[in-house]
C-alpha atoms as a PDB file:
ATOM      1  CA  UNK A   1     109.695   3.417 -44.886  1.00  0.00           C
ATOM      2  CA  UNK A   2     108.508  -0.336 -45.127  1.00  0.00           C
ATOM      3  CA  UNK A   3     109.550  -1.080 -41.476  1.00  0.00           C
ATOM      4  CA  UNK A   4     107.806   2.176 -40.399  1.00  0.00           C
ATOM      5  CA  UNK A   5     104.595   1.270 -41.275  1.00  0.00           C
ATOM      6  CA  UNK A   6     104.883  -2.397 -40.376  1.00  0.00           C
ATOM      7  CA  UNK A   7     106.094  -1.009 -36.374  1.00  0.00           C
ATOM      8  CA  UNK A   8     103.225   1.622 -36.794  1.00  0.00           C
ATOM      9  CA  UNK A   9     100.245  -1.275 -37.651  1.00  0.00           C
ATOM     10  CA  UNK A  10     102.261  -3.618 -34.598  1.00  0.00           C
ATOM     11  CA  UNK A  11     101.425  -0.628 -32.138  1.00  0.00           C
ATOM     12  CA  UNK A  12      97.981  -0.108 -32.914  1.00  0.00           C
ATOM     13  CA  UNK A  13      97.046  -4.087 -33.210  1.00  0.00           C
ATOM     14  CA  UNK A  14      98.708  -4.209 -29.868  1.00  0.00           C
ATOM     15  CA  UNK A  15      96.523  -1.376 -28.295  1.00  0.00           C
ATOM     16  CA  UNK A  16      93.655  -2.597 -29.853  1.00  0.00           C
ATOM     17  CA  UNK A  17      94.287  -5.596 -27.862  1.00  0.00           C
ATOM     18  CA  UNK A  18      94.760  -4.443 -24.439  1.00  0.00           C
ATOM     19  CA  UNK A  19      91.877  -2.311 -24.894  1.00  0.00           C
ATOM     20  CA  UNK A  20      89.098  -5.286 -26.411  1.00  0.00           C
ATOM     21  CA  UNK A  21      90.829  -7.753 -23.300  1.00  0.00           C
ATOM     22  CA  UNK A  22      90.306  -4.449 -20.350  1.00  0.00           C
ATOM     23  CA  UNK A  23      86.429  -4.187 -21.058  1.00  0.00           C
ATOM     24  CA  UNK A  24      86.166  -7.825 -21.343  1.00  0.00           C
ATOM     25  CA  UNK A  25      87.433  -7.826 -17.494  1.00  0.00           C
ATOM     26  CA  UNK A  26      85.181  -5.234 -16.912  1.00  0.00           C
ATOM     27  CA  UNK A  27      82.111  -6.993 -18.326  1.00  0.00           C
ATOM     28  CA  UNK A  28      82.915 -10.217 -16.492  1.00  0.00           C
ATOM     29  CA  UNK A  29      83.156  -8.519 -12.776  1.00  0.00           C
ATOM     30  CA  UNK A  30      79.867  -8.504 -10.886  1.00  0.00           C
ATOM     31  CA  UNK A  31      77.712  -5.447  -9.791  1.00  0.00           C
ATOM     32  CA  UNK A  32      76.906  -5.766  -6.140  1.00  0.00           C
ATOM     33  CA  UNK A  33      73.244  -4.337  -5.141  1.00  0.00           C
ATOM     34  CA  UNK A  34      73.540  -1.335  -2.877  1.00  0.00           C
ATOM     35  CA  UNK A  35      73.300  -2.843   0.444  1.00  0.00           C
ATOM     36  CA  UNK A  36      69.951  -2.115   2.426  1.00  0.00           C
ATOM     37  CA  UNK A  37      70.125  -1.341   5.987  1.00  0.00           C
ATOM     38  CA  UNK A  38      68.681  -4.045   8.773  1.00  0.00           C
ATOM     39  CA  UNK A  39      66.443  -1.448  10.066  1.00  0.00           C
ATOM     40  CA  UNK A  40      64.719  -0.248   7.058  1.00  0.00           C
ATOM     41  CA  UNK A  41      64.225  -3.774   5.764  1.00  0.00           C
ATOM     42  CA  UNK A  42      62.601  -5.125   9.099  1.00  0.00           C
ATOM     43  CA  UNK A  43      59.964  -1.741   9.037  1.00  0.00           C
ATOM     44  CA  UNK A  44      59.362  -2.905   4.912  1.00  0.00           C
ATOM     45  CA  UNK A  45      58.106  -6.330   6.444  1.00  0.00           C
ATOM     46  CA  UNK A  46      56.053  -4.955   9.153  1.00  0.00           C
ATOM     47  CA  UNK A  47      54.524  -2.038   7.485  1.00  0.00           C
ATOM     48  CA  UNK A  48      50.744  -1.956   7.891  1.00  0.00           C
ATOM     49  CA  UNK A  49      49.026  -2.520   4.455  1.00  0.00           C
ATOM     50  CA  UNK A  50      45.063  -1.488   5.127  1.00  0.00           C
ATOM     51  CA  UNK A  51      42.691  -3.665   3.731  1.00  0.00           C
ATOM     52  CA  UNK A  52      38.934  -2.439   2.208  1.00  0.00           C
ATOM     53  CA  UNK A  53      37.271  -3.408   5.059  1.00  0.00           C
ATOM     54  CA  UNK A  54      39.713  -1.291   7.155  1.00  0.00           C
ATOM     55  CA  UNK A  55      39.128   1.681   5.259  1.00  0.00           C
ATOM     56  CA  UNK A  56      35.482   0.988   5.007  1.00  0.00           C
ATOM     57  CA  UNK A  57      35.143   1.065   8.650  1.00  0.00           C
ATOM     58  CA  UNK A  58      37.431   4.020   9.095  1.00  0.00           C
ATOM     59  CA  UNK A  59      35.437   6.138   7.118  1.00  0.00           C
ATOM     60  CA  UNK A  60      32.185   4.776   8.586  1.00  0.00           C
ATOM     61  CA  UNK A  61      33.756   5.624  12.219  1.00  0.00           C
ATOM     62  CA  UNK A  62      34.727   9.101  11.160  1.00  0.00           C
ATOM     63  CA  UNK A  63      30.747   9.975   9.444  1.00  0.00           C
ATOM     64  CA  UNK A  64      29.456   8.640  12.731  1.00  0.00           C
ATOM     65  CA  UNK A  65      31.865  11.013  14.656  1.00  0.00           C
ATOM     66  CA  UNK A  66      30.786  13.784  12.620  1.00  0.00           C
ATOM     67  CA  UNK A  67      27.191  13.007  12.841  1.00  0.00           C
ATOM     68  CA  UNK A  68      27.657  12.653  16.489  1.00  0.00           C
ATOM     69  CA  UNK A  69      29.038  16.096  16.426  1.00  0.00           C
ATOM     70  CA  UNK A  70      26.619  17.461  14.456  1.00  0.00           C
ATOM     71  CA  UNK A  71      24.025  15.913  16.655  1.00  0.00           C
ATOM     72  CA  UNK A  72      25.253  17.676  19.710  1.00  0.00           C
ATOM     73  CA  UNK A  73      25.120  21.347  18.115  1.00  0.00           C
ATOM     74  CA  UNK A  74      21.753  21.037  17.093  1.00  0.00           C
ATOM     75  CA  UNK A  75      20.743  19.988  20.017  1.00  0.00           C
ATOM     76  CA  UNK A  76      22.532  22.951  22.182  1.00  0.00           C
ATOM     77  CA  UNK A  77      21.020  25.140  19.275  1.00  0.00           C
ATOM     78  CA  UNK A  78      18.106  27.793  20.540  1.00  0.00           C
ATOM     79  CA  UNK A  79      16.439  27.534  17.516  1.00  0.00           C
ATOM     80  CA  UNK A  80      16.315  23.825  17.056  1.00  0.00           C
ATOM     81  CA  UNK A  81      14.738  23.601  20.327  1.00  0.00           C
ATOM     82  CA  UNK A  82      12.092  25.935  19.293  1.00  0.00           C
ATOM     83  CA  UNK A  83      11.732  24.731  15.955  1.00  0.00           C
ATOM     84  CA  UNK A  84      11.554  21.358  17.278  1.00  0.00           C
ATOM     85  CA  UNK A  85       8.423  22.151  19.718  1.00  0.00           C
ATOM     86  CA  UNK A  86       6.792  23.808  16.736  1.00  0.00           C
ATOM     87  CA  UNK A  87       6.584  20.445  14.878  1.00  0.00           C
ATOM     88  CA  UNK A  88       5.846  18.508  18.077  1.00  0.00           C
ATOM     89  CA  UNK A  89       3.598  20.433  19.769  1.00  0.00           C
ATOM     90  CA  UNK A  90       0.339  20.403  17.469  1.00  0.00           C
ATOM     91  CA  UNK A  91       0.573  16.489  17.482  1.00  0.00           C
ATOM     92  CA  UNK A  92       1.001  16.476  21.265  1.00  0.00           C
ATOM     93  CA  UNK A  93      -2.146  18.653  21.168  1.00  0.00           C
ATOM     94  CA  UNK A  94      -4.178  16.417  18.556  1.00  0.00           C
ATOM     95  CA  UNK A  95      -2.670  13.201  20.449  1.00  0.00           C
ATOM     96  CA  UNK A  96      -4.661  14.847  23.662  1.00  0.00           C
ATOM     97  CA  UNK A  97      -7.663  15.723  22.067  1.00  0.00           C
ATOM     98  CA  UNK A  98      -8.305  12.374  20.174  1.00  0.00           C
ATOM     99  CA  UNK A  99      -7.329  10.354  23.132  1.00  0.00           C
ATOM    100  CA  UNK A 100     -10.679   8.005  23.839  1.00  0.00           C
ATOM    101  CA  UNK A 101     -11.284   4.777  23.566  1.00  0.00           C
ATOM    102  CA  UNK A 102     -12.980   4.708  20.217  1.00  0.00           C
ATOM    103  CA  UNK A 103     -10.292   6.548  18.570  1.00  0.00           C
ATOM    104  CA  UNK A 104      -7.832   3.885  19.658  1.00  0.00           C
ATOM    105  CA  UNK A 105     -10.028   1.135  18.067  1.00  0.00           C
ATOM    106  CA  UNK A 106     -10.552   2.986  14.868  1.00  0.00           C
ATOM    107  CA  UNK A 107      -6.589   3.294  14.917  1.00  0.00           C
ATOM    108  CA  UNK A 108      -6.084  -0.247  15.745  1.00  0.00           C
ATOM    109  CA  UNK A 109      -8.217  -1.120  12.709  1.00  0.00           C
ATOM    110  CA  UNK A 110      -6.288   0.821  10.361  1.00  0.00           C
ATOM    111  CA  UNK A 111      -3.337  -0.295  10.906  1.00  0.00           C
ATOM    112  CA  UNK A 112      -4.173  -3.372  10.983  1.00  0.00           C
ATOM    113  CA  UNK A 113      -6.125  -3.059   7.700  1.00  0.00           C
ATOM    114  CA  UNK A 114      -2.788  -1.581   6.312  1.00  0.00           C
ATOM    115  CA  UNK A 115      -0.678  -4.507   7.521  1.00  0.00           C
ATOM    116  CA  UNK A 116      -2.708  -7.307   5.918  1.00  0.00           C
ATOM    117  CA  UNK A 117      -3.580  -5.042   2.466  1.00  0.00           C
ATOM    118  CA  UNK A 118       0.067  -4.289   2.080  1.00  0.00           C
ATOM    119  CA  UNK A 119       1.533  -8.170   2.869  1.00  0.00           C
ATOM    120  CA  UNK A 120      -0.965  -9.735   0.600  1.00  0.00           C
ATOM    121  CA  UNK A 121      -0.215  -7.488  -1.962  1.00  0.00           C
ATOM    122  CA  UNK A 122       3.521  -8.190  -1.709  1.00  0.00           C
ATOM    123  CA  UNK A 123       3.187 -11.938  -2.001  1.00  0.00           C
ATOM    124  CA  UNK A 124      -0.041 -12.941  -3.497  1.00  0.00           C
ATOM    125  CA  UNK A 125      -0.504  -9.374  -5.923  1.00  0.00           C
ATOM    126  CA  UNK A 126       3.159  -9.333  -6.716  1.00  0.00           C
ATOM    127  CA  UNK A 127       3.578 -12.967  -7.891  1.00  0.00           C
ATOM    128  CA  UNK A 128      -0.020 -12.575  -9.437  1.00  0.00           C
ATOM    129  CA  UNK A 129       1.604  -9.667 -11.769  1.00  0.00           C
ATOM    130  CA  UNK A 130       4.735 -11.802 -12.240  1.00  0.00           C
ATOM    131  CA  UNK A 131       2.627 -14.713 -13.545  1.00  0.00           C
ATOM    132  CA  UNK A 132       0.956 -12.467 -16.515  1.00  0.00           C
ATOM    133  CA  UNK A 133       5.254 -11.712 -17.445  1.00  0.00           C
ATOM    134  CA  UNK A 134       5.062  -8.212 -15.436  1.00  0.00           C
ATOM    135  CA  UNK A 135       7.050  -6.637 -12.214  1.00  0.00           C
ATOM    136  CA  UNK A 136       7.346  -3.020 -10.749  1.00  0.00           C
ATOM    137  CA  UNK A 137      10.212  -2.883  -8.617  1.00  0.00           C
ATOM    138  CA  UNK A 138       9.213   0.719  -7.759  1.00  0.00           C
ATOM    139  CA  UNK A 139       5.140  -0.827  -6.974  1.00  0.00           C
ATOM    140  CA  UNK A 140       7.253  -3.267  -4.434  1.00  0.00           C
ATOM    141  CA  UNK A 141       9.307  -0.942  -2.813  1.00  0.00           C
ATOM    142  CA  UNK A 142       6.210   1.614  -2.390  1.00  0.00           C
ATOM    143  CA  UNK A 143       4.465  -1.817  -0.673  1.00  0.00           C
ATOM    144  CA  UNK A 144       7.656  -2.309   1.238  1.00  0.00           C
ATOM    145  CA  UNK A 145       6.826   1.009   2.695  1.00  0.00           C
ATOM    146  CA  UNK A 146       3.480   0.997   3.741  1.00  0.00           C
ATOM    147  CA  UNK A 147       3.988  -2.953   5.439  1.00  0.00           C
ATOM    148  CA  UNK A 148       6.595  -1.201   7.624  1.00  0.00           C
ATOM    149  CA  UNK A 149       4.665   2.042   8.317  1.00  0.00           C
ATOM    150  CA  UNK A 150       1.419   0.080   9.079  1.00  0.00           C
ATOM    151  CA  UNK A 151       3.570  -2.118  11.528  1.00  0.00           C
ATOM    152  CA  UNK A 152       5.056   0.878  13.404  1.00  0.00           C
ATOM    153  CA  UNK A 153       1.622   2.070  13.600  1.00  0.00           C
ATOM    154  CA  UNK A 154       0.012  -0.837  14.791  1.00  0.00           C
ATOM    155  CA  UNK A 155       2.893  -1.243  17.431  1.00  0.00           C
ATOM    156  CA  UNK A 156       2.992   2.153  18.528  1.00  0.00           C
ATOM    157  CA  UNK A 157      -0.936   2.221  18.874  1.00  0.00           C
ATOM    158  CA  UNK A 158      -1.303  -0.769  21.019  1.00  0.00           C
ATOM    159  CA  UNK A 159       1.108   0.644  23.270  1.00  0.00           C
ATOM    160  CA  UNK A 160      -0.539   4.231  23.220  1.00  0.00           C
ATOM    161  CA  UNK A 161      -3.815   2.120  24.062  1.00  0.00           C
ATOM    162  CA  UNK A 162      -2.553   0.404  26.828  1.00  0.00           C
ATOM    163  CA  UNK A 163      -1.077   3.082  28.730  1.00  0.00           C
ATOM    164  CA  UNK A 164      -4.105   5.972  27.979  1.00  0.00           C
ATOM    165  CA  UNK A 165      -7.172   3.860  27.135  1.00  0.00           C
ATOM    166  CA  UNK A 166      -9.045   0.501  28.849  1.00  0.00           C
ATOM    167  CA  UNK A 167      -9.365  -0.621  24.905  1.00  0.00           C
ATOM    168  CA  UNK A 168      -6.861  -3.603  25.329  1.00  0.00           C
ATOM    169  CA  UNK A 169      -8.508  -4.996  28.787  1.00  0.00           C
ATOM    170  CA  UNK A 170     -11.680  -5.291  26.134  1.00  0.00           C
ATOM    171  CA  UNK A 171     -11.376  -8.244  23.915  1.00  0.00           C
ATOM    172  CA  UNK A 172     -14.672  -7.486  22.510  1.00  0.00           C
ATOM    173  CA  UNK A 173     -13.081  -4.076  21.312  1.00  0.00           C
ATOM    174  CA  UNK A 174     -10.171  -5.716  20.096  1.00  0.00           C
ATOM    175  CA  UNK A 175     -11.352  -8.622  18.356  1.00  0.00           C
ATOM    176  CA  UNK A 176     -13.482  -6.297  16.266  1.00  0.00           C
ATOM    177  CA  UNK A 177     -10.883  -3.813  15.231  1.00  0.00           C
ATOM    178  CA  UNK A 178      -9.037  -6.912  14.276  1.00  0.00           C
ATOM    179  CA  UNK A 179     -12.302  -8.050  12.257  1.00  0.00           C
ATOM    180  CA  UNK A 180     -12.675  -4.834  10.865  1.00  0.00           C
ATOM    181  CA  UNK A 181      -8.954  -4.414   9.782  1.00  0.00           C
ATOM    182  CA  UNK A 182      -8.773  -7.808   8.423  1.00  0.00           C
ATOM    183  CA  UNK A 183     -11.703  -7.186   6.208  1.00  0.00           C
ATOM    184  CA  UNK A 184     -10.708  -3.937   5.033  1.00  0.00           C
ATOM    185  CA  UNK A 185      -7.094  -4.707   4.170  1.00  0.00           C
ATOM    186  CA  UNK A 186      -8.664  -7.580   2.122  1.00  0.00           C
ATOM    187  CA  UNK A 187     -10.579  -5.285   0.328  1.00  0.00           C
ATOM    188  CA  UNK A 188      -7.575  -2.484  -0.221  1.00  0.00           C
ATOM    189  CA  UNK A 189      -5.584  -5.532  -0.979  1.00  0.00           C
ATOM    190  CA  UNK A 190      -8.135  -6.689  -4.002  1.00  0.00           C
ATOM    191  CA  UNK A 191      -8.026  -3.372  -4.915  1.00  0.00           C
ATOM    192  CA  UNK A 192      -4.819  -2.554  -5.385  1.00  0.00           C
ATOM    193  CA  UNK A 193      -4.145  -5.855  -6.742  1.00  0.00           C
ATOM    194  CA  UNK A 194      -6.621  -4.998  -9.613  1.00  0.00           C
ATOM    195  CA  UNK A 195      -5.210  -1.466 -10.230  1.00  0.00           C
ATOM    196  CA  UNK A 196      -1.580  -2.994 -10.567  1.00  0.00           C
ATOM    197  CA  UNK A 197      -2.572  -5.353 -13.434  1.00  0.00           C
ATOM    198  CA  UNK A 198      -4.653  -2.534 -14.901  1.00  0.00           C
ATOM    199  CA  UNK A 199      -1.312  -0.703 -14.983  1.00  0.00           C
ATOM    200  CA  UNK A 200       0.806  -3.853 -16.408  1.00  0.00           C
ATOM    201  CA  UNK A 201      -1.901  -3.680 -19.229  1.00  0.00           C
ATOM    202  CA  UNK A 202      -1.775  -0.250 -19.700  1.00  0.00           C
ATOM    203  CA  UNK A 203       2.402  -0.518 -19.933  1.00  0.00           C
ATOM    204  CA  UNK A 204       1.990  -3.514 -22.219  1.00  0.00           C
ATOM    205  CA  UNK A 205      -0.703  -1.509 -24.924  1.00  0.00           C
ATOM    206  CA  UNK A 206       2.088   1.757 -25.150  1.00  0.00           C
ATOM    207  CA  UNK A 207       4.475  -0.507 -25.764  1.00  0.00           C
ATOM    208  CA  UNK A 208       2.588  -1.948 -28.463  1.00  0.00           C
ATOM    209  CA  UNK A 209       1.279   1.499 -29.880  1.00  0.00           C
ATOM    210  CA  UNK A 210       5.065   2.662 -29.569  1.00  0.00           C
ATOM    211  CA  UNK A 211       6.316  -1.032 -31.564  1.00  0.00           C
ATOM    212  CA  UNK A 212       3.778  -0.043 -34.658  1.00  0.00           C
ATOM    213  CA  UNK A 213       4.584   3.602 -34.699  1.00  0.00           C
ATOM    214  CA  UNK A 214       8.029   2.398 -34.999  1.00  0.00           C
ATOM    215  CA  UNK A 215       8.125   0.172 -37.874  1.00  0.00           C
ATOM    216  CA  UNK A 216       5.455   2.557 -39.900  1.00  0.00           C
END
């Protein structure tokens, strides 16, 4: 019975062994990666990888397209057309009517009153306000505005002039539009210079009022 047991414990010690030194083996032999074809590995390196500015100018180049498109219906559209001579047609009609000499001077003067009231006022009235501790980013952008309308004016006025008026072979006429302009724009300029500060005061005392309600 002895020898029994002592054969049975030999037999399992045994298979224990072979067992623990079979998935030592097994643990020791190296797992090869899966091999990856030439082909696929050479169209990894030279696959295209799109940068932002790519994209960016993609999607700029496909707007344009579209607003090209666009452009080109409305343009074969019926209606457009008529819709488009109903806008144009009264200031063709005014343009004709006020064509003279003296309206071209009173034009030149204007714009060039708007040029010099709405540059001052961006560089002298603006850094005037910022020395008192104020600025209105909307106030500059709204002088931006005029500047660049008054300039379009003024450009597209002399060139009206010239082509359906003698006022540009007058420098008498044009020197005092200029005169004119320059003095008015001063003026606007003053004025709009004191209304801005008015306003930065007017900010500065609801902010106040608002501060005391507050800590009542």
């Amino acid at each position: 019975m002895k020898s029994d047991v002592v054969k049975f414990v030999s037999l399992f010690c045994s298979l224990v062994l072979i067992l623990a030194l079979y998935h030592s083996g097994r643990a020791d032999e190296k797992v090869e990666p899966a091999p990856v074809s030439a082909e696929k590995s050479e169209q990894d390196d030279v696959a295209p990888v799109k940068t932002l500015e790519e994209m960016t100018n993609e999607a700029a180049s496909k707007m344009t397209g579209k607003a090209e498109e666009i452009s080109k219906k409305v343009d074969q559209s019926e209606d457009a057309k008529k819709y488009s001579a109903g806008i144009l047609e009264p200031i063709y009609s005014m343009a004709e009517y006020m064509s003279f000499s003296s309206f071209y001077w009173i034009a030149f003067a204007v714009m060039v009153s708007g040029v010099i009231s709405f540059a001052l006022q961006l560089v002298i009235g603006k850094l005037a306000v910022l020395l008192r501790g104020g600025i209105s980013f909307s106030q500059i952008l709204t002088d931006i505005q005029g500047l660049v309308i008054s300039l379009v004016g003024l450009f597209y006025t002399t060139q009206a002039a010239t082509e359906n008026s003698n006022f540009t072979t007058s420098p008498a006429a044009v020197l005092s539009a200029a005169a004119l302009g320059l003095v008015a724009g001063f003026f606007f300029y003053l004025r709009g210079q004191a209304t801005e500060l008015e306003a930065l005061e007017g900010r500065r005392e609801e902010a106040r009022i608002a501060r005391a309600a507050k800590n009542k």
